[in-house]
PDB file of N, CA and C in Angstrom:
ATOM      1  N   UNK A   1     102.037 146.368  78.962  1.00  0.00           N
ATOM      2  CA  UNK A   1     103.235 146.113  79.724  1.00  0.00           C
ATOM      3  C   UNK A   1     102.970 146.237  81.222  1.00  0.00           C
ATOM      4  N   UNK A   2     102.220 147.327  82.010  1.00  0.00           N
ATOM      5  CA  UNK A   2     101.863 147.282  83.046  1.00  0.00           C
ATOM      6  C   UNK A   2     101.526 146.205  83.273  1.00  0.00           C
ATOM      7  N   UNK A   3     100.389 145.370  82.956  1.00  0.00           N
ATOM      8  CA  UNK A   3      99.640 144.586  82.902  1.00  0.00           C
ATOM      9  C   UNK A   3     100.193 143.247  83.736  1.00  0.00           C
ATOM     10  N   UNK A   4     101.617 143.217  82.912  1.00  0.00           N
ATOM     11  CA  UNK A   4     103.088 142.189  83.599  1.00  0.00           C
ATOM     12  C   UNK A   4     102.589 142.231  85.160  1.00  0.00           C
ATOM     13  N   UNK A   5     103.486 143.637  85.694  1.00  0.00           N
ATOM     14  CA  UNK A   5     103.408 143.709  86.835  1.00  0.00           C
ATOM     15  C   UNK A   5     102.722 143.170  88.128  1.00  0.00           C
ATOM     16  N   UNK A   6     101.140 142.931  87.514  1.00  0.00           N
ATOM     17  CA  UNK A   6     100.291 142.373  88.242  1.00  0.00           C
ATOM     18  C   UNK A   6     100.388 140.639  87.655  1.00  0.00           C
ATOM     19  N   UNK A   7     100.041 140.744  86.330  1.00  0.00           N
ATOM     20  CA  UNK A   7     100.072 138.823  86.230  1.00  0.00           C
ATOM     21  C   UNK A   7     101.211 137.757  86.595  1.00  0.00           C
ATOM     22  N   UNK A   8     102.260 138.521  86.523  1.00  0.00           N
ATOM     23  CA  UNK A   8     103.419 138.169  86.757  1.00  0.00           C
ATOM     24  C   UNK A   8     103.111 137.407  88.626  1.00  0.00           C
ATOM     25  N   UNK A   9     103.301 138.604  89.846  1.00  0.00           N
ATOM     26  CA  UNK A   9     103.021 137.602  90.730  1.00  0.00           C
ATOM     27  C   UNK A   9     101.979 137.598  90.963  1.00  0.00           C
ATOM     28  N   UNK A  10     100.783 137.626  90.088  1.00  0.00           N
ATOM     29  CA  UNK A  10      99.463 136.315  90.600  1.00  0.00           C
ATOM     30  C   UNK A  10      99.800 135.456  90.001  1.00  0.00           C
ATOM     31  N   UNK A  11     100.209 134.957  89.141  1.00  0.00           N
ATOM     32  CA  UNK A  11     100.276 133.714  88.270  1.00  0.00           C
ATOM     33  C   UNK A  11     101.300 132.552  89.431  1.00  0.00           C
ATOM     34  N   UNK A  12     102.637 133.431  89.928  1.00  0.00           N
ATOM     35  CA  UNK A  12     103.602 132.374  91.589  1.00  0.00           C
ATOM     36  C   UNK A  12     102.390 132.471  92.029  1.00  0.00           C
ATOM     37  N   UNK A  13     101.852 133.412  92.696  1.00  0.00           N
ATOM     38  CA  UNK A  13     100.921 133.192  93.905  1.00  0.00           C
ATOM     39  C   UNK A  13      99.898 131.820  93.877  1.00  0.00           C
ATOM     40  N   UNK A  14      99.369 132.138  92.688  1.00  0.00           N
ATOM     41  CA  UNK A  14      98.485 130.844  91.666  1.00  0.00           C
ATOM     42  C   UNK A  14      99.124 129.745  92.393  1.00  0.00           C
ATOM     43  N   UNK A  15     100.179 129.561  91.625  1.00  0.00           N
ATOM     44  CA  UNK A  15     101.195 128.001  91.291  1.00  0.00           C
ATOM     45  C   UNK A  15     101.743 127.656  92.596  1.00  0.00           C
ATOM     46  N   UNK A  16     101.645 128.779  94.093  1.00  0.00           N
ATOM     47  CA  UNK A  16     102.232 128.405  95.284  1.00  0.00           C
ATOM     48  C   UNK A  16     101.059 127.642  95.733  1.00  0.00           C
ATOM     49  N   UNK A  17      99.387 128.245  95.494  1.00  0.00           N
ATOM     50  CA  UNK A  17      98.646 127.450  96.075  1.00  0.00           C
ATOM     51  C   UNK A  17      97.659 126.080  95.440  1.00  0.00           C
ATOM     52  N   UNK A  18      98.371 126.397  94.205  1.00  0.00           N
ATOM     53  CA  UNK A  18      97.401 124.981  93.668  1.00  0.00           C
ATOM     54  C   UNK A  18      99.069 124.127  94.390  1.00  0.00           C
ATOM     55  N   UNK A  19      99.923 124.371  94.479  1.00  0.00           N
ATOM     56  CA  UNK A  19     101.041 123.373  94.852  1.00  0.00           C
ATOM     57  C   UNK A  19     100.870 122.752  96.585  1.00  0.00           C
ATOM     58  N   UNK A  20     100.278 123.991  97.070  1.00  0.00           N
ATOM     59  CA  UNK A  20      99.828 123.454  98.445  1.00  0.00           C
ATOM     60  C   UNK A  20      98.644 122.888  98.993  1.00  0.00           C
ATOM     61  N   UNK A  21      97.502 123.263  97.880  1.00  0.00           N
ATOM     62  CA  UNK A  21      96.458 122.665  97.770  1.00  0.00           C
ATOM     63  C   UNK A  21      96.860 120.634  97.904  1.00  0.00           C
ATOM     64  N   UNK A  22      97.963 120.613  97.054  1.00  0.00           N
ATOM     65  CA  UNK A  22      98.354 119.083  96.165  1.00  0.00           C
ATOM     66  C   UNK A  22      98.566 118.845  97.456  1.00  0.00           C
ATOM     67  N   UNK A  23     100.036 119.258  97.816  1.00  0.00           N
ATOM     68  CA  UNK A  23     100.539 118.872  99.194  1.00  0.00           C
ATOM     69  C   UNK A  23      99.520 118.593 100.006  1.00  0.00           C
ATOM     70  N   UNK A  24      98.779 119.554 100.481  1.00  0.00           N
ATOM     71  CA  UNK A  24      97.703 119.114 101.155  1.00  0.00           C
ATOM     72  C   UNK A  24      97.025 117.997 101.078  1.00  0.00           C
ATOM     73  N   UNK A  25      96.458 117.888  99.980  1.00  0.00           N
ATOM     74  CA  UNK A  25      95.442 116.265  99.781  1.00  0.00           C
ATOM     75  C   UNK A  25      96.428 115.195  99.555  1.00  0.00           C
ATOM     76  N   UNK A  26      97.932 115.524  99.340  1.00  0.00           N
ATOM     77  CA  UNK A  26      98.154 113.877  99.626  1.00  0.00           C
ATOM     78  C   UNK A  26      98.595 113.893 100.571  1.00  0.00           C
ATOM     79  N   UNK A  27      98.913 114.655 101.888  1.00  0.00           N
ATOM     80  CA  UNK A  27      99.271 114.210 103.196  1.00  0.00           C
ATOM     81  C   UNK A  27      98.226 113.715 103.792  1.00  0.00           C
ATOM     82  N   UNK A  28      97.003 114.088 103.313  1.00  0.00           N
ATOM     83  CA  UNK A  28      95.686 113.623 104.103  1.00  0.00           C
ATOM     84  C   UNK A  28      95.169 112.285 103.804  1.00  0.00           C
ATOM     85  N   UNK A  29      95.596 112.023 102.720  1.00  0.00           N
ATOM     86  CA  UNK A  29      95.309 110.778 102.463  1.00  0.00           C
ATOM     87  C   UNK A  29      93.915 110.626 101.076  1.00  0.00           C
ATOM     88  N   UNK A  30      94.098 111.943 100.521  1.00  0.00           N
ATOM     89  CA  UNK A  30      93.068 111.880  99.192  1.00  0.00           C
ATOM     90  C   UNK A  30      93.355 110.806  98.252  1.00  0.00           C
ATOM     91  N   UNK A  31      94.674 110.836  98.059  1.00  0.00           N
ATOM     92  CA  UNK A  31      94.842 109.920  96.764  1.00  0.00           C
ATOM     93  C   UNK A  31      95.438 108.056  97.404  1.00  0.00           C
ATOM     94  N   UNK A  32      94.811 107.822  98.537  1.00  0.00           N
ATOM     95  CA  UNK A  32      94.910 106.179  98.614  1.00  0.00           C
ATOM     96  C   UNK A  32      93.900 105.593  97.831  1.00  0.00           C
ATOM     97  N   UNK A  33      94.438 104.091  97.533  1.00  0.00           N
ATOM     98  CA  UNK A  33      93.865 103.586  97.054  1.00  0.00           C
ATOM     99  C   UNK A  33      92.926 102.863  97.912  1.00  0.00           C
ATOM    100  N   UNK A  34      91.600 103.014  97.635  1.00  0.00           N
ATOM    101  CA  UNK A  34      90.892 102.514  98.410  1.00  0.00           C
ATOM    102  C   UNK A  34      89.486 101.147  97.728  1.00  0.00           C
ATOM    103  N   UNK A  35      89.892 100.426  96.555  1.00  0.00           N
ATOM    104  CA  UNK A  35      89.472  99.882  96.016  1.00  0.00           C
ATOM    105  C   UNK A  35      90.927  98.804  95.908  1.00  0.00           C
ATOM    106  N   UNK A  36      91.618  98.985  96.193  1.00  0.00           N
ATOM    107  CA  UNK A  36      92.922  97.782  96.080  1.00  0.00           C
ATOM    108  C   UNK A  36      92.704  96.795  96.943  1.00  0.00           C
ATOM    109  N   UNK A  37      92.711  97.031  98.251  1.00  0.00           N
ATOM    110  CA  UNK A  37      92.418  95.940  98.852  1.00  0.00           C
ATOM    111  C   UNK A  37      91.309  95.100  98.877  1.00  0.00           C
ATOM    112  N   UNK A  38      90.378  95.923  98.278  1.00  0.00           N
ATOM    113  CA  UNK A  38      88.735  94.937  98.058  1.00  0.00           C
ATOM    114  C   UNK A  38      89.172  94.213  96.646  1.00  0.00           C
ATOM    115  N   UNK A  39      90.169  94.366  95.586  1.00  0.00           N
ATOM    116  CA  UNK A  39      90.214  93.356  95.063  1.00  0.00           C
ATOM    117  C   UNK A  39      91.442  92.300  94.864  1.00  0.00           C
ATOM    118  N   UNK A  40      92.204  92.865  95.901  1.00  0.00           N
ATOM    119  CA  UNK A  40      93.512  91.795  96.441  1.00  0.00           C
ATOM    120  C   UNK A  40      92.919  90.671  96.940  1.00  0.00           C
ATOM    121  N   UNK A  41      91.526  90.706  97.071  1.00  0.00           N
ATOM    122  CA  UNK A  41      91.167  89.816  98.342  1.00  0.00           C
ATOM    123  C   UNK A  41      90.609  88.333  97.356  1.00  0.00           C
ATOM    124  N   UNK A  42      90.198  88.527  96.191  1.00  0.00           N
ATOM    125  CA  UNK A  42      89.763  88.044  95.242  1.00  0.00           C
ATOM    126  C   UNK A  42      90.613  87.179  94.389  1.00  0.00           C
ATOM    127  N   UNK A  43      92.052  87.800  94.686  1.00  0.00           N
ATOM    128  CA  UNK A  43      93.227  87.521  93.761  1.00  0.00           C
ATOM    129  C   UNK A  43      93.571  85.923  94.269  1.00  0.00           C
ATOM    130  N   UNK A  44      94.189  85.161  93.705  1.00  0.00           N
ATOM    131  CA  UNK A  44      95.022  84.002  94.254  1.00  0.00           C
ATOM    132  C   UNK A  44      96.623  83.876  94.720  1.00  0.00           C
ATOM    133  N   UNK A  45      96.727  83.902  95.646  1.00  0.00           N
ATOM    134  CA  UNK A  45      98.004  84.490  95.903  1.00  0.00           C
ATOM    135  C   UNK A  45      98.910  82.846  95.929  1.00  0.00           C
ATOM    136  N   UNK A  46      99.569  82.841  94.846  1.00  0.00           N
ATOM    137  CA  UNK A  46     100.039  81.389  94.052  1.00  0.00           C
ATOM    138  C   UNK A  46     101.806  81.621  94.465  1.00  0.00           C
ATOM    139  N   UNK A  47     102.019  82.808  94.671  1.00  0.00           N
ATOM    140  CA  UNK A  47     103.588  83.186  95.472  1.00  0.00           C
ATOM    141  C   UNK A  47     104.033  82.279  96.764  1.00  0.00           C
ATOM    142  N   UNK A  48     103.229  82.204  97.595  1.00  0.00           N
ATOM    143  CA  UNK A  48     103.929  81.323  98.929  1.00  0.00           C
ATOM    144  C   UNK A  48     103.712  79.898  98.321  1.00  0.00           C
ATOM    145  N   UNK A  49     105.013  79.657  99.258  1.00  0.00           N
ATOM    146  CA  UNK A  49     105.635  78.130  99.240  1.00  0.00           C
ATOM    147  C   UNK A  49     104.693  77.082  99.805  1.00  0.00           C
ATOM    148  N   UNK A  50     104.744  75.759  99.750  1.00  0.00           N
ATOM    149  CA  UNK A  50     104.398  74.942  99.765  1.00  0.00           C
ATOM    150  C   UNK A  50     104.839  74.223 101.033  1.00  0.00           C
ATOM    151  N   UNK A  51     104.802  74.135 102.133  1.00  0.00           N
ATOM    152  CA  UNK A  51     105.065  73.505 103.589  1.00  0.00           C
ATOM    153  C   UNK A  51     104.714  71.715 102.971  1.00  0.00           C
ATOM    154  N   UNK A  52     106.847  71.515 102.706  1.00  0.00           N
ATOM    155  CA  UNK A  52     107.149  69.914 102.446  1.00  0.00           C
ATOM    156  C   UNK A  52     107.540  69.260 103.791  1.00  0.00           C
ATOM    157  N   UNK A  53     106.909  69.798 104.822  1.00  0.00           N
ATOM    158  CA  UNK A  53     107.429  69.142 105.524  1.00  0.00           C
ATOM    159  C   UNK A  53     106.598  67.533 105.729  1.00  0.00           C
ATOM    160  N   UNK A  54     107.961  66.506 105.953  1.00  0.00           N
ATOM    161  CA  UNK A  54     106.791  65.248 106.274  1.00  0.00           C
ATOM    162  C   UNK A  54     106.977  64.821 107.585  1.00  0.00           C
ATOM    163  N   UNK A  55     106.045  64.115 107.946  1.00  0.00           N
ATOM    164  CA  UNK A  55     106.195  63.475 110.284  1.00  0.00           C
ATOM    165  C   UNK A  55     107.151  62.293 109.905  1.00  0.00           C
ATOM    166  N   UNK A  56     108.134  62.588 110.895  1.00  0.00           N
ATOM    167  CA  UNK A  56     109.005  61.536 111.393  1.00  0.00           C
ATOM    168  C   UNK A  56     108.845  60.288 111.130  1.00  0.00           C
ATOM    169  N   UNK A  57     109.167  59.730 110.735  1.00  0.00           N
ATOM    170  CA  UNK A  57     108.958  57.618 110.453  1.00  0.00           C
ATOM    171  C   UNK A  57     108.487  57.080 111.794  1.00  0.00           C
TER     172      UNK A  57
END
């Protein structure tokens, strides 16, 4: 039962810093994607319109 006393707040303490650890790496920019745009580039982008315009008579 003692035992509580102590696991009890290491276990918040734990869970405050793996939570700020997280925070941390995604404000920094750990989790971008950095393989997306090398294969957007590959893709066919079949979405834009077609320019009907015709020259004047």
């Amino acid at each position: 039962m003692e035992s509580l006393y102590l696991l009890i707040p290491f276990s918040i303490l734990l869970a405050f810093v793996i939570g700020g650890l997280f925070w941390w790496a995604t404000r920094s920019g750990q989790f971008d994607d950095l393989e997306g745009p090398g294969h957007r580039i590959l893709m066919d982008d079949d979405s834009t319109k077609p320019d009907n315009k015709q020259p004047p008579p």
